[in-house]
PDB file of N, CA and C in Angstrom:
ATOM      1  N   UNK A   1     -20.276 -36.895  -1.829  1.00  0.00           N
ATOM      2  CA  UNK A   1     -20.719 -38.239  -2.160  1.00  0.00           C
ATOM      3  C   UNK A   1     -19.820 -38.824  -3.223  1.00  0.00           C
ATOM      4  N   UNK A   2     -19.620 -40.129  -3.054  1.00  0.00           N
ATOM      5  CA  UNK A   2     -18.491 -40.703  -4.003  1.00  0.00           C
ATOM      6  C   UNK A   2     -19.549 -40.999  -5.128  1.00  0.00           C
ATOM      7  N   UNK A   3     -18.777 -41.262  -6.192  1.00  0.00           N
ATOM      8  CA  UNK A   3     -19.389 -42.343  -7.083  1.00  0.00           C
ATOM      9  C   UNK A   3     -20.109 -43.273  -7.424  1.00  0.00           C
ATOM     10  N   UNK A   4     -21.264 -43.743  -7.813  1.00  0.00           N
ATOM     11  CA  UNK A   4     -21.055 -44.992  -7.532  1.00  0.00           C
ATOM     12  C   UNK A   4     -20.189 -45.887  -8.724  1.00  0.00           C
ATOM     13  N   UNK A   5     -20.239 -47.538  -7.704  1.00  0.00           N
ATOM     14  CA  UNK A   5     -19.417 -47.907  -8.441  1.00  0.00           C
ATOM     15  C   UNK A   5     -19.738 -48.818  -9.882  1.00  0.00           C
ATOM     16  N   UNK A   6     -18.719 -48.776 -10.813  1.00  0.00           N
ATOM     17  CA  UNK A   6     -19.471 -48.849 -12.105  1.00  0.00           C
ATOM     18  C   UNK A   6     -19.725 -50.701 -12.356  1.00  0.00           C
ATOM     19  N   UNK A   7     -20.866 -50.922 -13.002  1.00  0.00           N
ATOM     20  CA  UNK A   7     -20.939 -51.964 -13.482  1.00  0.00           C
ATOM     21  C   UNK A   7     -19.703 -52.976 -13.625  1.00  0.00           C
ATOM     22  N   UNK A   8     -19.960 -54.212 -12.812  1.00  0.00           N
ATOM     23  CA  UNK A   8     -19.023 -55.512 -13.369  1.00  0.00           C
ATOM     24  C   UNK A   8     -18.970 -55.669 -14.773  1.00  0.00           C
ATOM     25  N   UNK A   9     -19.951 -55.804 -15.227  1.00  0.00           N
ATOM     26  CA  UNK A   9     -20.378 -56.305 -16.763  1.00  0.00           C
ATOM     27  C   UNK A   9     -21.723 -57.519 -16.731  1.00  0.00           C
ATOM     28  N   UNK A  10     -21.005 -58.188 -17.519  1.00  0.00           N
ATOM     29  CA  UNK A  10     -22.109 -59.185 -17.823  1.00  0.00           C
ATOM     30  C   UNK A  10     -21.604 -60.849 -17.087  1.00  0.00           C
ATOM     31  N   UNK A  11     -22.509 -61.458 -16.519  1.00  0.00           N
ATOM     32  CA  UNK A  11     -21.377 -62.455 -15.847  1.00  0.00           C
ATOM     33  C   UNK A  11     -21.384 -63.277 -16.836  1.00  0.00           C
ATOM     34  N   UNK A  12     -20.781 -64.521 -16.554  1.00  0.00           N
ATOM     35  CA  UNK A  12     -20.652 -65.677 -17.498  1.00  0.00           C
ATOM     36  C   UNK A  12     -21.901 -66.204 -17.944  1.00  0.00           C
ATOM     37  N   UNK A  13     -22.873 -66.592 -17.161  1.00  0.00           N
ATOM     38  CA  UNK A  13     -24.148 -67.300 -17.747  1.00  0.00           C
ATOM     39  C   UNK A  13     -24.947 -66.112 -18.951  1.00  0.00           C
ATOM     40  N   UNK A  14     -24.947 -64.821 -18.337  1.00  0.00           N
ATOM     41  CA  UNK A  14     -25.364 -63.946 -19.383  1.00  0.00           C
ATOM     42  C   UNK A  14     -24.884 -63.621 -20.396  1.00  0.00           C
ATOM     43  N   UNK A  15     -23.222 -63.834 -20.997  1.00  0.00           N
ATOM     44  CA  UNK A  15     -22.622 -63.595 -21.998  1.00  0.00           C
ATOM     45  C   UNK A  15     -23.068 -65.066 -22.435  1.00  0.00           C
ATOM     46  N   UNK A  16     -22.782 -65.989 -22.011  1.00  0.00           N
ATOM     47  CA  UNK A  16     -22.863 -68.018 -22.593  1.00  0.00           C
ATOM     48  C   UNK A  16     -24.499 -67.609 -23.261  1.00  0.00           C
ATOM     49  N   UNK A  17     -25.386 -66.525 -22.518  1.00  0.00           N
ATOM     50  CA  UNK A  17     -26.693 -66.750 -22.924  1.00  0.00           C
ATOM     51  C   UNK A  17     -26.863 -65.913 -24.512  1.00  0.00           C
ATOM     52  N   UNK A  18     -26.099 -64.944 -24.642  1.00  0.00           N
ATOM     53  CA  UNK A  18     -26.365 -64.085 -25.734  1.00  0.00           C
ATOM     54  C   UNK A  18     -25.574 -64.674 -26.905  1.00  0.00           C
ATOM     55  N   UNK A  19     -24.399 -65.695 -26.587  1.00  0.00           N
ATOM     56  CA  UNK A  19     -23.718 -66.545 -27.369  1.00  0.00           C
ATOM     57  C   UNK A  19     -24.556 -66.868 -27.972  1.00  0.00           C
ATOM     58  N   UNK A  20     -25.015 -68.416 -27.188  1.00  0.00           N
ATOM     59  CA  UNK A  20     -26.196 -69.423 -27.492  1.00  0.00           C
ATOM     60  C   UNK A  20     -27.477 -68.662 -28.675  1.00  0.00           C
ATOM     61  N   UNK A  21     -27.829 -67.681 -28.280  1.00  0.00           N
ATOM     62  CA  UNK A  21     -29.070 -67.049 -28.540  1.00  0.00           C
ATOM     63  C   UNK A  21     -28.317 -66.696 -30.153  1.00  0.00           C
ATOM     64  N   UNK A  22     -27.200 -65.770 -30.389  1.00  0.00           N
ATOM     65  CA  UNK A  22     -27.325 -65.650 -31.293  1.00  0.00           C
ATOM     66  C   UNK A  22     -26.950 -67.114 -32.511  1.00  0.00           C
ATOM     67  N   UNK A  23     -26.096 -67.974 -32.134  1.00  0.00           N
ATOM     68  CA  UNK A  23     -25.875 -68.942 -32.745  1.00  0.00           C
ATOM     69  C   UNK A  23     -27.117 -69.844 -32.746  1.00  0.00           C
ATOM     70  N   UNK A  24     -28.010 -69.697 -32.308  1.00  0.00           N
ATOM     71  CA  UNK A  24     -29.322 -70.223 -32.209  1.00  0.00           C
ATOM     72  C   UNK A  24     -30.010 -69.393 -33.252  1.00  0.00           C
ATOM     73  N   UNK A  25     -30.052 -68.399 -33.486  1.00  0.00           N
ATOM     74  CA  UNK A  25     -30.613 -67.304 -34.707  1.00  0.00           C
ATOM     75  C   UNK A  25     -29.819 -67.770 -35.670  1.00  0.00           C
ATOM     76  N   UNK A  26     -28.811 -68.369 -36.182  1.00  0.00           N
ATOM     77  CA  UNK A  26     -28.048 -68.383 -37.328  1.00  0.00           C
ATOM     78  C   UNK A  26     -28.439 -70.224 -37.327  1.00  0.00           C
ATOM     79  N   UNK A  27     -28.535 -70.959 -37.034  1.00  0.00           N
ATOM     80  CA  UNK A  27     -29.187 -72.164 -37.417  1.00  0.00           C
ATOM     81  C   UNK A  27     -30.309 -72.401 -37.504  1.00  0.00           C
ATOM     82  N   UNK A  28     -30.937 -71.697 -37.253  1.00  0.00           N
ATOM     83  CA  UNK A  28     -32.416 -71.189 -37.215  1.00  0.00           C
ATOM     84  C   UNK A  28     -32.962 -70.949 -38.796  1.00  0.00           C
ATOM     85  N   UNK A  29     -31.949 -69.683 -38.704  1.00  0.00           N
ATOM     86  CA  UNK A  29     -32.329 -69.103 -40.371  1.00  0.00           C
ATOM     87  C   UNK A  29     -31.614 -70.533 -41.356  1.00  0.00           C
ATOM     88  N   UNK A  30     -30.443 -70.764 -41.346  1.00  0.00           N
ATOM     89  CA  UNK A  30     -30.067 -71.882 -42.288  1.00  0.00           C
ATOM     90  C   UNK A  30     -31.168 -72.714 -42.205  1.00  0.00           C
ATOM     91  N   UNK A  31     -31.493 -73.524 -41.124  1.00  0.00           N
ATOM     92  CA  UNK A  31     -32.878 -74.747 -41.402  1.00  0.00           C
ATOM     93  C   UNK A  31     -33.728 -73.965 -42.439  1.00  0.00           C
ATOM     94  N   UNK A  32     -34.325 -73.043 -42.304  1.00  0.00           N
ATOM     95  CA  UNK A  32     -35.357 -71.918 -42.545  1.00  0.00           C
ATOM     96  C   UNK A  32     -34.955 -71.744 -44.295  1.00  0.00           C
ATOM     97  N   UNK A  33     -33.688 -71.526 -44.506  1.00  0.00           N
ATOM     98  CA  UNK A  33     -33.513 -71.479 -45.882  1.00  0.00           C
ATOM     99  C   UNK A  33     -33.553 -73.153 -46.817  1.00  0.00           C
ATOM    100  N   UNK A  34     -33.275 -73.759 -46.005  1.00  0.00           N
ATOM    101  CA  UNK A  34     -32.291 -75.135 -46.778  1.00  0.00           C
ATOM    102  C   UNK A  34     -34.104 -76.100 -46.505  1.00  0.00           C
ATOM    103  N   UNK A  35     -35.249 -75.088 -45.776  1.00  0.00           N
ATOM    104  CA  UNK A  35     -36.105 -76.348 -46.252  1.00  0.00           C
ATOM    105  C   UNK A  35     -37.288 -76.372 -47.474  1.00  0.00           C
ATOM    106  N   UNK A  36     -37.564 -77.515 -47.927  1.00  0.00           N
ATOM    107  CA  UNK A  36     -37.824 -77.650 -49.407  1.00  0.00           C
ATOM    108  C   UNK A  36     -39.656 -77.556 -49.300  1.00  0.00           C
ATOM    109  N   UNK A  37     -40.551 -76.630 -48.355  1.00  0.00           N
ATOM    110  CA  UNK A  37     -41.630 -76.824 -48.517  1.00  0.00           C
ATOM    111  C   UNK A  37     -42.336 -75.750 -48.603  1.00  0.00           C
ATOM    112  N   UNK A  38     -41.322 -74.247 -48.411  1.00  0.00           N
ATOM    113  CA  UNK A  38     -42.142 -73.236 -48.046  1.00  0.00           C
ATOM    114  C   UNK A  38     -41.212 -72.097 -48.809  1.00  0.00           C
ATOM    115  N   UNK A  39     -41.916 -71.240 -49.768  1.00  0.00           N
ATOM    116  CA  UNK A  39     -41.204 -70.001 -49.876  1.00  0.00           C
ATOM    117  C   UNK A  39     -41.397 -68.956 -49.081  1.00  0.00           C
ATOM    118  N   UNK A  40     -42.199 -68.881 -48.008  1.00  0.00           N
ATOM    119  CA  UNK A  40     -42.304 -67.416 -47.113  1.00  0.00           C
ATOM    120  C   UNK A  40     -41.297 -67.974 -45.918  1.00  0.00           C
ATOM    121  N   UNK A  41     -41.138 -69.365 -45.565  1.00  0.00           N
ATOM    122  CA  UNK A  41     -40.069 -69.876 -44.503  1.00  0.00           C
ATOM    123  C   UNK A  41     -38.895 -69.377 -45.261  1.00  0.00           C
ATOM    124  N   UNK A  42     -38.420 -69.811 -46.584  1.00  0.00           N
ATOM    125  CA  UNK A  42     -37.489 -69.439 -47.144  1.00  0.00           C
ATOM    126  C   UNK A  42     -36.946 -67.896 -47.068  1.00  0.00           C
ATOM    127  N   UNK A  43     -37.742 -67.224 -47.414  1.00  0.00           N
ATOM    128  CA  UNK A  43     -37.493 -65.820 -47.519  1.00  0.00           C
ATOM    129  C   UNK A  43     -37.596 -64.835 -46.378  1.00  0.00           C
ATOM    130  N   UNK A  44     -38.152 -65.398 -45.186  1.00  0.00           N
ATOM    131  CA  UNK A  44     -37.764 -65.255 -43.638  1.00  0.00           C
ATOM    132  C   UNK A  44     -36.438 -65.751 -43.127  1.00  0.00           C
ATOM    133  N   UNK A  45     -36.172 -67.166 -43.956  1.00  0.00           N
ATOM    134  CA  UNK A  45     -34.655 -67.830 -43.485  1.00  0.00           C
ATOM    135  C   UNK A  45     -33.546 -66.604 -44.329  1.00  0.00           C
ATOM    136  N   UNK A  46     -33.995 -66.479 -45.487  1.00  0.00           N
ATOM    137  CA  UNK A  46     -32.898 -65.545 -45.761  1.00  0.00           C
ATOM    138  C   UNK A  46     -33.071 -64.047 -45.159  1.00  0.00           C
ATOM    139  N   UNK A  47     -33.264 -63.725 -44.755  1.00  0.00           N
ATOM    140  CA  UNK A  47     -33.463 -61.852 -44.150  1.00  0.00           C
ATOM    141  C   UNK A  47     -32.772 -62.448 -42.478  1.00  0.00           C
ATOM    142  N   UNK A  48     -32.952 -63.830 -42.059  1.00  0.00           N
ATOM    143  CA  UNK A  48     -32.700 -64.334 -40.506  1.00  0.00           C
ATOM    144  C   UNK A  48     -31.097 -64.549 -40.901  1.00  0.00           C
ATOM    145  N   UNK A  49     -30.705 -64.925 -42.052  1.00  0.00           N
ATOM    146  CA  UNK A  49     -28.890 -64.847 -42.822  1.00  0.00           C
ATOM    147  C   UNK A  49     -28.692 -63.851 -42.324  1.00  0.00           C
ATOM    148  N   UNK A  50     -29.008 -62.749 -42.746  1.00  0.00           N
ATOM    149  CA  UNK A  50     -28.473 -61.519 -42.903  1.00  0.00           C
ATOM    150  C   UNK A  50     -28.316 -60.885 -41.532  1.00  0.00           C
ATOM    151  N   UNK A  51     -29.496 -60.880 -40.959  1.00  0.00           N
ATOM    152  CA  UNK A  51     -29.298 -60.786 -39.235  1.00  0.00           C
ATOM    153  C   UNK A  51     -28.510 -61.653 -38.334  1.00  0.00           C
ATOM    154  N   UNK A  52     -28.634 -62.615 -38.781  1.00  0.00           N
ATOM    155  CA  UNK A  52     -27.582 -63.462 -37.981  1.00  0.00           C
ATOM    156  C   UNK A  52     -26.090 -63.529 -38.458  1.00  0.00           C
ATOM    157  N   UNK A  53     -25.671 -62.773 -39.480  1.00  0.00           N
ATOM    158  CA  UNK A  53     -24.310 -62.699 -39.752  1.00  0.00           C
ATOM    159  C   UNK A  53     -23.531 -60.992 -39.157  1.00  0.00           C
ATOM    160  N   UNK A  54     -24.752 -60.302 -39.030  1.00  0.00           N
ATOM    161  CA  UNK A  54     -24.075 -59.108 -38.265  1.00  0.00           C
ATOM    162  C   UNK A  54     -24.740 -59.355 -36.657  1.00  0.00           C
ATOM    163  N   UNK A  55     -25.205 -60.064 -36.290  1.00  0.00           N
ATOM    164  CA  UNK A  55     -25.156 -60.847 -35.040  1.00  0.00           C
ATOM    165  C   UNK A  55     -23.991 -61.307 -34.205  1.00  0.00           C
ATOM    166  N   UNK A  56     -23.261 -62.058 -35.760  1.00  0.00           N
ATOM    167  CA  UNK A  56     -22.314 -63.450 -35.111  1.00  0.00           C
ATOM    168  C   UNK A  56     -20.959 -62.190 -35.414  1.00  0.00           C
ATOM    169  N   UNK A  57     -21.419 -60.719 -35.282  1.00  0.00           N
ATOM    170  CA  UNK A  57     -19.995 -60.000 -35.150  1.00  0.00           C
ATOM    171  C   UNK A  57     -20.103 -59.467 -33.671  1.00  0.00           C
ATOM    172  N   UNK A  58     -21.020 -59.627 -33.115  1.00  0.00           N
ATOM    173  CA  UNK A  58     -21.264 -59.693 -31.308  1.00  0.00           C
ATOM    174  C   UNK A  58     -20.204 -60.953 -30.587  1.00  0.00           C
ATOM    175  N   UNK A  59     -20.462 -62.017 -31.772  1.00  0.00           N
ATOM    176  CA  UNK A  59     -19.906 -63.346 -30.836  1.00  0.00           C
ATOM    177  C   UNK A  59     -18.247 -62.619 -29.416  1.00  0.00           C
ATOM    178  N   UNK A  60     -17.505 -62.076 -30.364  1.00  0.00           N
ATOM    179  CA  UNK A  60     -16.174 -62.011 -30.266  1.00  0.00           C
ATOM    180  C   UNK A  60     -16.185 -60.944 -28.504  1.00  0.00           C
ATOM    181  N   UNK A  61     -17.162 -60.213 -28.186  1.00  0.00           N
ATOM    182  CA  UNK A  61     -17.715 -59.282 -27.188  1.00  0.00           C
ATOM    183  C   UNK A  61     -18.295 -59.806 -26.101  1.00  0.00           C
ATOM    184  N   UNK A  62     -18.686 -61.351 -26.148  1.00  0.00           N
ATOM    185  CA  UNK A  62     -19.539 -62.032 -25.233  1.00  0.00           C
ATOM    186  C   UNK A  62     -18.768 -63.065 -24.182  1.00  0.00           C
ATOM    187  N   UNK A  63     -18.158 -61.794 -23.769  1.00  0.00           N
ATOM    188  CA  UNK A  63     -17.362 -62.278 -22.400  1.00  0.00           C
ATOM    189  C   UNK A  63     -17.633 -61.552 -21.107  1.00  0.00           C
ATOM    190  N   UNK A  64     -17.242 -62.710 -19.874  1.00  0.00           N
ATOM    191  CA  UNK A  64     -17.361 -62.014 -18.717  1.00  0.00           C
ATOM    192  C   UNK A  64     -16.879 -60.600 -18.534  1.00  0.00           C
ATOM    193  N   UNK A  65     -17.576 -59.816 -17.920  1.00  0.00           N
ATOM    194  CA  UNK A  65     -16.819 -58.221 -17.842  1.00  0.00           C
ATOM    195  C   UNK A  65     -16.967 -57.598 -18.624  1.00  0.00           C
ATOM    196  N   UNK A  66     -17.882 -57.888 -19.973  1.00  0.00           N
ATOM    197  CA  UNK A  66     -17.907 -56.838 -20.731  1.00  0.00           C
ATOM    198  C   UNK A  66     -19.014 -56.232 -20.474  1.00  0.00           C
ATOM    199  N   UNK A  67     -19.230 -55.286 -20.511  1.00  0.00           N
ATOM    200  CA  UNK A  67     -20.736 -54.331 -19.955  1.00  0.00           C
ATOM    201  C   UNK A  67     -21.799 -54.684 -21.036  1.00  0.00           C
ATOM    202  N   UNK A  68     -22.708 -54.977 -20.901  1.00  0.00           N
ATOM    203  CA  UNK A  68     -24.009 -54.624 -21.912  1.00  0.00           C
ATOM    204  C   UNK A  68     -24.059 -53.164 -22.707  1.00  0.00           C
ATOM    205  N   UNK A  69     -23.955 -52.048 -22.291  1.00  0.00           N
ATOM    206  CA  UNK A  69     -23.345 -51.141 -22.976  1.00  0.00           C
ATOM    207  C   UNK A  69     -22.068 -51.169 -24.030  1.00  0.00           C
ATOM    208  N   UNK A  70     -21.499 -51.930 -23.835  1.00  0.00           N
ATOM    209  CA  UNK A  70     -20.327 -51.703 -24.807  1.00  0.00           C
ATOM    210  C   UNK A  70     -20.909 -53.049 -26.248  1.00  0.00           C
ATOM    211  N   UNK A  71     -22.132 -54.101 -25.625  1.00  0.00           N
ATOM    212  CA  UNK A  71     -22.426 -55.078 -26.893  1.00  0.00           C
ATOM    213  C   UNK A  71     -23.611 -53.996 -26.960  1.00  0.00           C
ATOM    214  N   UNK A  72     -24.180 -52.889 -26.928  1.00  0.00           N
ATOM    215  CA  UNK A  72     -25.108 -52.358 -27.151  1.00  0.00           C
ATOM    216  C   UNK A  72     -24.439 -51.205 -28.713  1.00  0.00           C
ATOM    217  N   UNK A  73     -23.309 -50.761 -28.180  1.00  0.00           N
ATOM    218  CA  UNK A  73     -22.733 -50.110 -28.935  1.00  0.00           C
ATOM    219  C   UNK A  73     -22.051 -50.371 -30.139  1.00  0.00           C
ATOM    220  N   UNK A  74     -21.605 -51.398 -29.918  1.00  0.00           N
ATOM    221  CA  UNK A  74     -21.187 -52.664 -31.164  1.00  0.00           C
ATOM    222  C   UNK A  74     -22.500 -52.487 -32.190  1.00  0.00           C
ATOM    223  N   UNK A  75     -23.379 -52.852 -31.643  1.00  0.00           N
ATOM    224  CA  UNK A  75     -24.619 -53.413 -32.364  1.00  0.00           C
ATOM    225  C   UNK A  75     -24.695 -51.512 -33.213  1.00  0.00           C
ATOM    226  N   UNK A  76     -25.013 -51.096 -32.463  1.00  0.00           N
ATOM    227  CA  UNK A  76     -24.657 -49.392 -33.184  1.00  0.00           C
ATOM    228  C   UNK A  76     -24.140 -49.488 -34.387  1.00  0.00           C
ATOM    229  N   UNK A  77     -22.848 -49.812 -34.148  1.00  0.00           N
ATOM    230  CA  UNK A  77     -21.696 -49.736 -35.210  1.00  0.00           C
ATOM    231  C   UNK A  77     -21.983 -50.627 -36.262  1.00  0.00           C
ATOM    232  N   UNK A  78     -22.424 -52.068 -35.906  1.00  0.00           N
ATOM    233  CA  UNK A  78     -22.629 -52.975 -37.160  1.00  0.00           C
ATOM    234  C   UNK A  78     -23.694 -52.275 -38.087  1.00  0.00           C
ATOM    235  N   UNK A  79     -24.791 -51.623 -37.225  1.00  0.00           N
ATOM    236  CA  UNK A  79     -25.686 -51.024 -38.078  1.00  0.00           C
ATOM    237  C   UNK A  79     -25.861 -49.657 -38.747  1.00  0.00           C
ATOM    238  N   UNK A  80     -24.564 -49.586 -38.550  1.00  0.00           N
ATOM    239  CA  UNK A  80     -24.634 -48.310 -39.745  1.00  0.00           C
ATOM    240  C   UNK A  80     -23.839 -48.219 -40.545  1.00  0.00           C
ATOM    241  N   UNK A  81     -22.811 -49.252 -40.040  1.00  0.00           N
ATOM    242  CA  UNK A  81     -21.644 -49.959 -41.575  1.00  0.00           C
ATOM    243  C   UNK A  81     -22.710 -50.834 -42.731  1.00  0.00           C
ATOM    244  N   UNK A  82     -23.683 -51.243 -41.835  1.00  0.00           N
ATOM    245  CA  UNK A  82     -25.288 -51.782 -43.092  1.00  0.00           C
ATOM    246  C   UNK A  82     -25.905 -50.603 -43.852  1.00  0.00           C
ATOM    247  N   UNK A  83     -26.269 -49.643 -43.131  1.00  0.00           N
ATOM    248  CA  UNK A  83     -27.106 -48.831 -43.836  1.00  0.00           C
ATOM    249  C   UNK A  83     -26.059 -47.969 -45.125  1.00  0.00           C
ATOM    250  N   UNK A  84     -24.882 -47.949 -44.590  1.00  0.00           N
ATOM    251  CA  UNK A  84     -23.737 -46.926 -44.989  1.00  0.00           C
ATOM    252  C   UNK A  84     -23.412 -47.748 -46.380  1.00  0.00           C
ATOM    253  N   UNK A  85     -23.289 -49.397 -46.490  1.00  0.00           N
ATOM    254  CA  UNK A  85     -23.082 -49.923 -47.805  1.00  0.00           C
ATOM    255  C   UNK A  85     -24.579 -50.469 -48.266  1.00  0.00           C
ATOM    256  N   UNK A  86     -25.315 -50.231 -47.578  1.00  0.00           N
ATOM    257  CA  UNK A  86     -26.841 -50.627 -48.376  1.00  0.00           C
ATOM    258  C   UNK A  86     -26.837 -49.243 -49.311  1.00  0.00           C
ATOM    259  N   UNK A  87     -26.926 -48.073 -48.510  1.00  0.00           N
ATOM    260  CA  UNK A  87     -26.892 -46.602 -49.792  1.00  0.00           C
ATOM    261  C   UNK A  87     -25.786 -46.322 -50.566  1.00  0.00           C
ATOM    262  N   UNK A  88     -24.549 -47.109 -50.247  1.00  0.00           N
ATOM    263  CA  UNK A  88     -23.793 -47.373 -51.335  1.00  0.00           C
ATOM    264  C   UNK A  88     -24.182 -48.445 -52.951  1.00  0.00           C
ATOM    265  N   UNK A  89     -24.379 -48.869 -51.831  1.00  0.00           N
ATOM    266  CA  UNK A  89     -25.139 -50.445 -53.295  1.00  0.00           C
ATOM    267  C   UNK A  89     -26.573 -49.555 -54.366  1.00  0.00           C
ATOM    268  N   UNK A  90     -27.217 -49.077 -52.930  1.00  0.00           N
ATOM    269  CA  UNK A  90     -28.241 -48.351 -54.022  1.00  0.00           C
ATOM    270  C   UNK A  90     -28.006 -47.449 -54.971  1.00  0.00           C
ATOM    271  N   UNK A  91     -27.080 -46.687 -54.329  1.00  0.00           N
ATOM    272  CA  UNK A  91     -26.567 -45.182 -55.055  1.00  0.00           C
ATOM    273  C   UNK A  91     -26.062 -45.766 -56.719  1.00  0.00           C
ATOM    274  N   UNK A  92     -24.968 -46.903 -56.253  1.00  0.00           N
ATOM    275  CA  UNK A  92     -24.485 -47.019 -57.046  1.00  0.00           C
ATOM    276  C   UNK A  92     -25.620 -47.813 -58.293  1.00  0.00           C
ATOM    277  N   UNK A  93     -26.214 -48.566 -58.078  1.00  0.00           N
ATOM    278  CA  UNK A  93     -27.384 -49.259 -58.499  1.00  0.00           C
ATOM    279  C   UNK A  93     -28.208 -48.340 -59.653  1.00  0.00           C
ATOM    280  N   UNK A  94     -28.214 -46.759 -58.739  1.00  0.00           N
ATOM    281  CA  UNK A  94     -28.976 -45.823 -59.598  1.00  0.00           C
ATOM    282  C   UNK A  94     -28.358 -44.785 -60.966  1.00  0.00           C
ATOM    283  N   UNK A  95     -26.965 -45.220 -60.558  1.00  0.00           N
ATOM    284  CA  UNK A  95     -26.028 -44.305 -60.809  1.00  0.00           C
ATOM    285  C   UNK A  95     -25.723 -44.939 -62.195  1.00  0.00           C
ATOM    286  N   UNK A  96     -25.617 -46.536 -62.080  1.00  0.00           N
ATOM    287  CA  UNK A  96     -25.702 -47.247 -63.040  1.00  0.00           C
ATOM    288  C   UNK A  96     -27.044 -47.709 -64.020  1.00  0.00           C
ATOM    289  N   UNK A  97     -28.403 -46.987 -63.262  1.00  0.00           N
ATOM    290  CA  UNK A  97     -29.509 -47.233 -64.441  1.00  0.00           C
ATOM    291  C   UNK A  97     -29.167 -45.892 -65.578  1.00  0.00           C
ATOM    292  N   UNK A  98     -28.889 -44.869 -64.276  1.00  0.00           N
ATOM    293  CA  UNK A  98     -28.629 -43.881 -65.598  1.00  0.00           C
ATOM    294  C   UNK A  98     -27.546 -43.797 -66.554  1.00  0.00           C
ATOM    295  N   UNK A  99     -26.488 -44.322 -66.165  1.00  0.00           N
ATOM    296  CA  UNK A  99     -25.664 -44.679 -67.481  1.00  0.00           C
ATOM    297  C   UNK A  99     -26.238 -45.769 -68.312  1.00  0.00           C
ATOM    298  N   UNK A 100     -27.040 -46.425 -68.249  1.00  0.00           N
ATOM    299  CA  UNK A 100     -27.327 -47.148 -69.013  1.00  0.00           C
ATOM    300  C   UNK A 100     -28.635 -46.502 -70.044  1.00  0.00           C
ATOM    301  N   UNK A 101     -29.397 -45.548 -69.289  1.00  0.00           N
ATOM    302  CA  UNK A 101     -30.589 -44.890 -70.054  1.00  0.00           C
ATOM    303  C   UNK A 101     -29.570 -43.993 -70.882  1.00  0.00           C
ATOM    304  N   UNK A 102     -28.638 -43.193 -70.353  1.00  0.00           N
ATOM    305  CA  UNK A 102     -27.505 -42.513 -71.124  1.00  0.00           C
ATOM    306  C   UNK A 102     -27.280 -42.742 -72.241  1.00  0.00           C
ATOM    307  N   UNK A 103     -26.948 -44.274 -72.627  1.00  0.00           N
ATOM    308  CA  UNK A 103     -25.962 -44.820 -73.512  1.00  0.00           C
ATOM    309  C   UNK A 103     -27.160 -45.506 -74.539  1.00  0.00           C
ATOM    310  N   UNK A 104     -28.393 -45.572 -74.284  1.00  0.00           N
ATOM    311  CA  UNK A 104     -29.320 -45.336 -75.480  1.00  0.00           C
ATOM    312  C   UNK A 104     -29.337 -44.980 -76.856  1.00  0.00           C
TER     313      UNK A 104
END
């Protein structure tokens, strides 16, 4: 038995759709931050920043032929270059209370 054969990818309307969608998440959150009536909208618009800027590193992947597997794997990668400098920031964060209790 042969192979079967592997996935085209994603066609055009489905990459144009994950475009749209995420640039739709990143104006979303800006309205969400920039409006003047709500601090829980606010502080949803900012955490929707943060998602929508390792989002808009999908943009560049959302072409015909690219497999859903390979923007699945991306998304992988963005998220553990996050977690990898979030426990950097913390580490360092902690690293710096104790030099400071230190120097007491």
């Amino acid at each position: 038995m042969s192979d079967p054969a592997p996935s085209a990818g994603m066609s055009a309307a489905t990459a144009r759709s994950i475009e749209y969608a995420i640039i739709g998440v990143c104006v979303v959150a800006l309205v969400m931050v920039f409006q003047p009536f709500s601090l829980l909208l606010y502080g949803i618009g900012a955490g929707l920043v943060v998602v929508g800027g390792l989002l808009f590193n999908l943009i560049p992947h959302c072409r015909p032929g690219v497999p859903l597997r390979w923007l699945a794997t991306v998304v992988l990668i963005v998220l553990a270059l996050l977690v990898v400098v979030f426990l950097l920031a913390v580490g360092s964060t902690y690293l710096y209370a104790i030099y400071l209790e230190a120097s007491r």
